[in-house]
PDB file of N, CA and C in Angstrom:
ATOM      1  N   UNK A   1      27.006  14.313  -4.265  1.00  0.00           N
ATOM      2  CA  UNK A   1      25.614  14.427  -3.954  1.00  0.00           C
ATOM      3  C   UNK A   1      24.906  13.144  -4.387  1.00  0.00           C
ATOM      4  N   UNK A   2      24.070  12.566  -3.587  1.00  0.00           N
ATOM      5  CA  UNK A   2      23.718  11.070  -4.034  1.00  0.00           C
ATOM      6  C   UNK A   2      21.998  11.473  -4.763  1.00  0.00           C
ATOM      7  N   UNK A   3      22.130  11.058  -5.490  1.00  0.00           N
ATOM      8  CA  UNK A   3      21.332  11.387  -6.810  1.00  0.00           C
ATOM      9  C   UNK A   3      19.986  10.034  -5.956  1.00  0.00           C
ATOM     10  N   UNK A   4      18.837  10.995  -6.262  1.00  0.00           N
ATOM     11  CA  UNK A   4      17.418  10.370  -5.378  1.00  0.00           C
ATOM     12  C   UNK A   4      16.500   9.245  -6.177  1.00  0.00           C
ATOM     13  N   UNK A   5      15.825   8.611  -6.029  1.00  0.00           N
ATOM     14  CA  UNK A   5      14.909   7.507  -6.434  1.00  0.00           C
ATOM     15  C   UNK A   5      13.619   8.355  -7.492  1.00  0.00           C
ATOM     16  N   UNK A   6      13.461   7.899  -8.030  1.00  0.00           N
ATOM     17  CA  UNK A   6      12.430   8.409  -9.278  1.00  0.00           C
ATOM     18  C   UNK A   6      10.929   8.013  -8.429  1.00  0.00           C
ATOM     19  N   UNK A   7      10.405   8.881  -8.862  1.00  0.00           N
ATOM     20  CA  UNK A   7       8.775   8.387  -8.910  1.00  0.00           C
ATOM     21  C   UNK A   7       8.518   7.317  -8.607  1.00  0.00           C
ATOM     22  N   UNK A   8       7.924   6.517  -7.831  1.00  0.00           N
ATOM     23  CA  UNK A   8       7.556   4.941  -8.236  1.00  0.00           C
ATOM     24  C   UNK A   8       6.215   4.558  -8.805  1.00  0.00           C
ATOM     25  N   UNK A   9       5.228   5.680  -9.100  1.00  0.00           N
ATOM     26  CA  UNK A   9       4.522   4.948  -9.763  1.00  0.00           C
ATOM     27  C   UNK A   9       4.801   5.524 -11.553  1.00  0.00           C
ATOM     28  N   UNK A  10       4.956   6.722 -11.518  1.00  0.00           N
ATOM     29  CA  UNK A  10       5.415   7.460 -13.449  1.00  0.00           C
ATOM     30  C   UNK A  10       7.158   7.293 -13.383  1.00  0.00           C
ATOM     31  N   UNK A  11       8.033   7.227 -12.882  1.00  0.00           N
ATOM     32  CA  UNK A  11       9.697   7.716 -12.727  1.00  0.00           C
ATOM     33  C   UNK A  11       9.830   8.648 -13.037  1.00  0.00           C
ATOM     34  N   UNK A  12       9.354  10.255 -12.644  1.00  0.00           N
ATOM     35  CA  UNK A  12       9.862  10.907 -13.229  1.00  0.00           C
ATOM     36  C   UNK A  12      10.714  11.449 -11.874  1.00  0.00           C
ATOM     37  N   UNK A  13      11.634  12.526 -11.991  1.00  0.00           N
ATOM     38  CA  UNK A  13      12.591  13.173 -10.714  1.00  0.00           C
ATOM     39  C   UNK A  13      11.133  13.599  -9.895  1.00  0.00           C
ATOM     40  N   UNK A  14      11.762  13.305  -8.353  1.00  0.00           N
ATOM     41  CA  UNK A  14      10.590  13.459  -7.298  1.00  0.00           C
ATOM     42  C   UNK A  14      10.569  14.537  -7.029  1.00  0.00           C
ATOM     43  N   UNK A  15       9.439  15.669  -6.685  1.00  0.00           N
ATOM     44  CA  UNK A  15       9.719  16.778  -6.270  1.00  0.00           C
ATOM     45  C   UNK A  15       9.820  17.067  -4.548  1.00  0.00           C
ATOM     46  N   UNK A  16      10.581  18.127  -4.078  1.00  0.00           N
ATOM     47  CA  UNK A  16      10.614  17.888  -2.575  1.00  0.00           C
ATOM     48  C   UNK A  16       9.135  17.957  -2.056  1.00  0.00           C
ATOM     49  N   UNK A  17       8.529  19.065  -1.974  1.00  0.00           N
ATOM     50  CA  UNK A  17       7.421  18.814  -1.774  1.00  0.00           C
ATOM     51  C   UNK A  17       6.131  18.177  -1.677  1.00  0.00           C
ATOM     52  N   UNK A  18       7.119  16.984  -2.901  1.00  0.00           N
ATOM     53  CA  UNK A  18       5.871  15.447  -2.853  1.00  0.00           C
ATOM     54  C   UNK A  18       6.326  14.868  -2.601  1.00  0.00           C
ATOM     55  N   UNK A  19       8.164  14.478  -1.933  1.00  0.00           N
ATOM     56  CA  UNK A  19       8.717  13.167  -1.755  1.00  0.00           C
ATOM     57  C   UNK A  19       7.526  12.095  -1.422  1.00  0.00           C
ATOM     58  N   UNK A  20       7.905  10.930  -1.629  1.00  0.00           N
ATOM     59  CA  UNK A  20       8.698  10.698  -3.051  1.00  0.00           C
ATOM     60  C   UNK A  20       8.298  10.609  -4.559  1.00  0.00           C
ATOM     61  N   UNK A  21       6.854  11.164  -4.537  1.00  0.00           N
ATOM     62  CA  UNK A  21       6.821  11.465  -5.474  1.00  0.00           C
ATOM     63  C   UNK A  21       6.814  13.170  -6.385  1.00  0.00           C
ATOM     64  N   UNK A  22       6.486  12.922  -7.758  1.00  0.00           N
ATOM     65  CA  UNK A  22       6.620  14.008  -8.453  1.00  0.00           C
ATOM     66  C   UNK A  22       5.851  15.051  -8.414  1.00  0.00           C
ATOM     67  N   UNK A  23       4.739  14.737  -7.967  1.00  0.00           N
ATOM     68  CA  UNK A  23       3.515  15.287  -8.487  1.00  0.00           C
ATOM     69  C   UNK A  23       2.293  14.935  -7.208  1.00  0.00           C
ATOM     70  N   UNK A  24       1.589  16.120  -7.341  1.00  0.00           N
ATOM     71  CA  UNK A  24       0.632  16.298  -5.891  1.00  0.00           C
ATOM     72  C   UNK A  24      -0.304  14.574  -6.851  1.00  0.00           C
ATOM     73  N   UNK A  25      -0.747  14.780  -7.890  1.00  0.00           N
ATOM     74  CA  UNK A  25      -0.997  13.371  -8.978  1.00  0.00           C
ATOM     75  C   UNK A  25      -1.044  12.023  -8.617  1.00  0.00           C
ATOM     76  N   UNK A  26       0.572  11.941  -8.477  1.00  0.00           N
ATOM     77  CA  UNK A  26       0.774  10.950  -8.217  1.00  0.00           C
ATOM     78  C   UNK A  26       1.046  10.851  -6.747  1.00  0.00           C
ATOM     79  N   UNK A  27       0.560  11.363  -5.686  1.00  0.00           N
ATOM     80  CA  UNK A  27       0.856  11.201  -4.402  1.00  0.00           C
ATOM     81  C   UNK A  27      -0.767  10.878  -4.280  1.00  0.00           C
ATOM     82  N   UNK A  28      -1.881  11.481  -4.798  1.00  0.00           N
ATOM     83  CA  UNK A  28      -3.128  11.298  -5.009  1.00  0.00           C
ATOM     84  C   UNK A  28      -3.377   9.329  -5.389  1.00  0.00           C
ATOM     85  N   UNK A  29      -3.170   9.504  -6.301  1.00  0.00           N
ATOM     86  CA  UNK A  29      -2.540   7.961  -6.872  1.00  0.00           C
ATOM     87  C   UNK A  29      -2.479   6.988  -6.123  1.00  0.00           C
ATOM     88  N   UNK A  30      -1.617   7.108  -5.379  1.00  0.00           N
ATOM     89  CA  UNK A  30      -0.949   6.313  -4.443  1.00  0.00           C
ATOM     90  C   UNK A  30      -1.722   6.008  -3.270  1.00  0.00           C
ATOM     91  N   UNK A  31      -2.383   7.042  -2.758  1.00  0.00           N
ATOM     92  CA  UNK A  31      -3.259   6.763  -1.939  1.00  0.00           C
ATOM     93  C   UNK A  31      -4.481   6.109  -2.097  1.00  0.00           C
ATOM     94  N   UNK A  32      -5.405   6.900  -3.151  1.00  0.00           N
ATOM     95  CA  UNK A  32      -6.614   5.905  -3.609  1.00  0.00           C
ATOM     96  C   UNK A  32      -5.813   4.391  -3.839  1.00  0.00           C
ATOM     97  N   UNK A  33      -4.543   4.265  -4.345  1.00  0.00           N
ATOM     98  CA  UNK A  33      -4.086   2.624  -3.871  1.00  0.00           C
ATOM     99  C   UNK A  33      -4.505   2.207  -3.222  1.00  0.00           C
ATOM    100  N   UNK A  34      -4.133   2.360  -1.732  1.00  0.00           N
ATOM    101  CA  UNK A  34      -4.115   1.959  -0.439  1.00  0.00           C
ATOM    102  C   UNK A  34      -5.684   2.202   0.015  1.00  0.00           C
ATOM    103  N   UNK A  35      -6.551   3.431  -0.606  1.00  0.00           N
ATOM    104  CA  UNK A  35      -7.848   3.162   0.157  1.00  0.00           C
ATOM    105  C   UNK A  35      -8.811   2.408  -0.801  1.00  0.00           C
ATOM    106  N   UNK A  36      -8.322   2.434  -1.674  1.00  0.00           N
ATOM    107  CA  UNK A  36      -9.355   1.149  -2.204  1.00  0.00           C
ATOM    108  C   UNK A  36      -8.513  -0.298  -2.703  1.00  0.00           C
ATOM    109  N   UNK A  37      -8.067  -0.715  -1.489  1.00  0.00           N
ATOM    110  CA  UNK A  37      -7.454  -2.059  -1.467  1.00  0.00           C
ATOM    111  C   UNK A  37      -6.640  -2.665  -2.658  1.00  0.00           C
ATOM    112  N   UNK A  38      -5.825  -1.657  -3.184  1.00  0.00           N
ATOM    113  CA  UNK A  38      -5.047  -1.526  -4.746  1.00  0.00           C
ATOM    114  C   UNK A  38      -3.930  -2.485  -4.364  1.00  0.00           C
ATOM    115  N   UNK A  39      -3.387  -1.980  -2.748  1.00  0.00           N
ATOM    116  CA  UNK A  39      -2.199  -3.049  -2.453  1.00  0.00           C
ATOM    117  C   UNK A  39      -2.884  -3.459  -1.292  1.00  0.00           C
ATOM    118  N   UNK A  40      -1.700  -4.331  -0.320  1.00  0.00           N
ATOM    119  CA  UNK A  40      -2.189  -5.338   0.542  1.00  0.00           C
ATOM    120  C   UNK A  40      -0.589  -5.399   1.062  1.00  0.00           C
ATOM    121  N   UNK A  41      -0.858  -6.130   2.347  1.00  0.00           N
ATOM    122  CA  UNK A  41       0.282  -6.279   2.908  1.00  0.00           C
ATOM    123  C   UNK A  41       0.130  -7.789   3.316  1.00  0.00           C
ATOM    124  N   UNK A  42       0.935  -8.909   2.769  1.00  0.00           N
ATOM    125  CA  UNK A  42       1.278 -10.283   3.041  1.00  0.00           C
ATOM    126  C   UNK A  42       1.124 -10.742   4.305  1.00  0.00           C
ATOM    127  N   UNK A  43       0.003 -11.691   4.704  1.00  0.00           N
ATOM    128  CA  UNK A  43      -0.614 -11.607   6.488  1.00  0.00           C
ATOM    129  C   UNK A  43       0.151 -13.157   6.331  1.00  0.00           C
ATOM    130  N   UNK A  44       0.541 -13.306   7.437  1.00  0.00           N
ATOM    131  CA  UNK A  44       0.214 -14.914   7.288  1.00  0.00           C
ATOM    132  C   UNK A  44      -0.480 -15.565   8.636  1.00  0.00           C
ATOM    133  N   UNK A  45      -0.996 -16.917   8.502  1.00  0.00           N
ATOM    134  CA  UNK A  45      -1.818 -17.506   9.341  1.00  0.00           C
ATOM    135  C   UNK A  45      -1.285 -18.656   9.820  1.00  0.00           C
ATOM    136  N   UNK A  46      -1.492 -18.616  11.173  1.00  0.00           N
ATOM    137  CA  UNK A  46      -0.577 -19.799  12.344  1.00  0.00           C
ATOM    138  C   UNK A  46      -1.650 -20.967  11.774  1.00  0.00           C
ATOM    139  N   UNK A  47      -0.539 -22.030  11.971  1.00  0.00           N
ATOM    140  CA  UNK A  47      -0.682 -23.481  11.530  1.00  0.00           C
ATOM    141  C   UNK A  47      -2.192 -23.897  12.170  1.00  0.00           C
ATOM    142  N   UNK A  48      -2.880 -24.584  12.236  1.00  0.00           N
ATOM    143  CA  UNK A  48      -4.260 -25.182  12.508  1.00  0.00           C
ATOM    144  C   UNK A  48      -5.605 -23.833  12.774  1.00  0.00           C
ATOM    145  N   UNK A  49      -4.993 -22.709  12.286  1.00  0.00           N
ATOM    146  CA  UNK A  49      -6.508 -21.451  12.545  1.00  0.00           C
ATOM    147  C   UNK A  49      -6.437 -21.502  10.843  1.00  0.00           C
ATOM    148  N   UNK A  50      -8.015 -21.866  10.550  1.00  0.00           N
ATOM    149  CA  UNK A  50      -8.456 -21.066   9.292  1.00  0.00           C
ATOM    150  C   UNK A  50      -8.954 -20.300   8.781  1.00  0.00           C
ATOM    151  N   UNK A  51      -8.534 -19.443   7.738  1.00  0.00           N
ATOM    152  CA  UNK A  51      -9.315 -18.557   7.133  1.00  0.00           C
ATOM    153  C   UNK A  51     -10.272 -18.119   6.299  1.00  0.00           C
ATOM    154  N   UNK A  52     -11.598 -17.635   6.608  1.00  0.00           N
ATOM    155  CA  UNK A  52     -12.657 -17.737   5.710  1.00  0.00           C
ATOM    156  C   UNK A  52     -12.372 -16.518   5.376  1.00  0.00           C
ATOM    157  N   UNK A  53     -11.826 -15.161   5.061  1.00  0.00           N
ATOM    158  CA  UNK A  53     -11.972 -14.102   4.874  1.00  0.00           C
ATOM    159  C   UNK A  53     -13.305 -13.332   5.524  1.00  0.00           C
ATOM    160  N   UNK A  54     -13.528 -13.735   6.920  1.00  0.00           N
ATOM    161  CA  UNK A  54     -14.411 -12.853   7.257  1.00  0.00           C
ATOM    162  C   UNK A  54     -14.297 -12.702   8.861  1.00  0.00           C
ATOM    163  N   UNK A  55     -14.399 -11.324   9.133  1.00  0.00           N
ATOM    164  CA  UNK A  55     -14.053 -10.993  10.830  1.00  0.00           C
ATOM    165  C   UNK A  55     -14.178 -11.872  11.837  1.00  0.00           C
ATOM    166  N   UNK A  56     -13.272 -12.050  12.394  1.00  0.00           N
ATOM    167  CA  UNK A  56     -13.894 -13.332  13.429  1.00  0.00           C
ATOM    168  C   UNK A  56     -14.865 -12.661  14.467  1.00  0.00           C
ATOM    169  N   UNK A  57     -15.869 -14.132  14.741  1.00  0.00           N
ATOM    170  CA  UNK A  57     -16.515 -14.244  15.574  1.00  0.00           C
ATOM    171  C   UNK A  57     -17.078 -15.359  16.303  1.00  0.00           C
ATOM    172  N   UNK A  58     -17.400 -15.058  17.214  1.00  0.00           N
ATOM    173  CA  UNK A  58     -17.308 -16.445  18.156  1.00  0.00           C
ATOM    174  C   UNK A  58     -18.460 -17.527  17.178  1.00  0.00           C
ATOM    175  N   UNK A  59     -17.874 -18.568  17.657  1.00  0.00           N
ATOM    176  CA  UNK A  59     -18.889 -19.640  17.061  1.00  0.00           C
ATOM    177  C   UNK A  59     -20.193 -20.036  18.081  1.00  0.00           C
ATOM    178  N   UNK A  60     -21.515 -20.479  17.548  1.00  0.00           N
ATOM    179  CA  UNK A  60     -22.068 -20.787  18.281  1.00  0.00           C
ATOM    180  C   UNK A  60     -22.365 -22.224  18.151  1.00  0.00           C
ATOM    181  N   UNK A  61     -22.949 -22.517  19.062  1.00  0.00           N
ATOM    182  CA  UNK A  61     -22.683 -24.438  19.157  1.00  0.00           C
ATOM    183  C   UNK A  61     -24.769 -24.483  18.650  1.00  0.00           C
TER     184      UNK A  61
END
């Protein structure tokens, strides 16, 4: 029987009902992560476009 991945944010054994985590807690957790910008996913940007961190929009002359 191949023995399962721990918790990733406490390690404790995952429960089925929360794969993969333990706890309704830490599935809670995990999400306010993701909705308040806790993680991020690595963007990258083509050679000569720059980034100001803000939505593009057309330029005006």
């Amino acid at each position: 029987m191949a023995r399962s991945k721990p918790c990733p944010l406490c390690g404790k054994p995952p429960v089925a009902a929360h794969a993969p985590f333990c706890s309704q807690g830490c599935r809670d957790r995990d999400l306010l992560q993701w909705l308040g910008e806790g993680y991020a996913l690595p963007v990258s940007t083509p050679p000569g476009e720059e980034q100001d961190g803000l939505d593009s929009t057309p330029e005006r002359d």
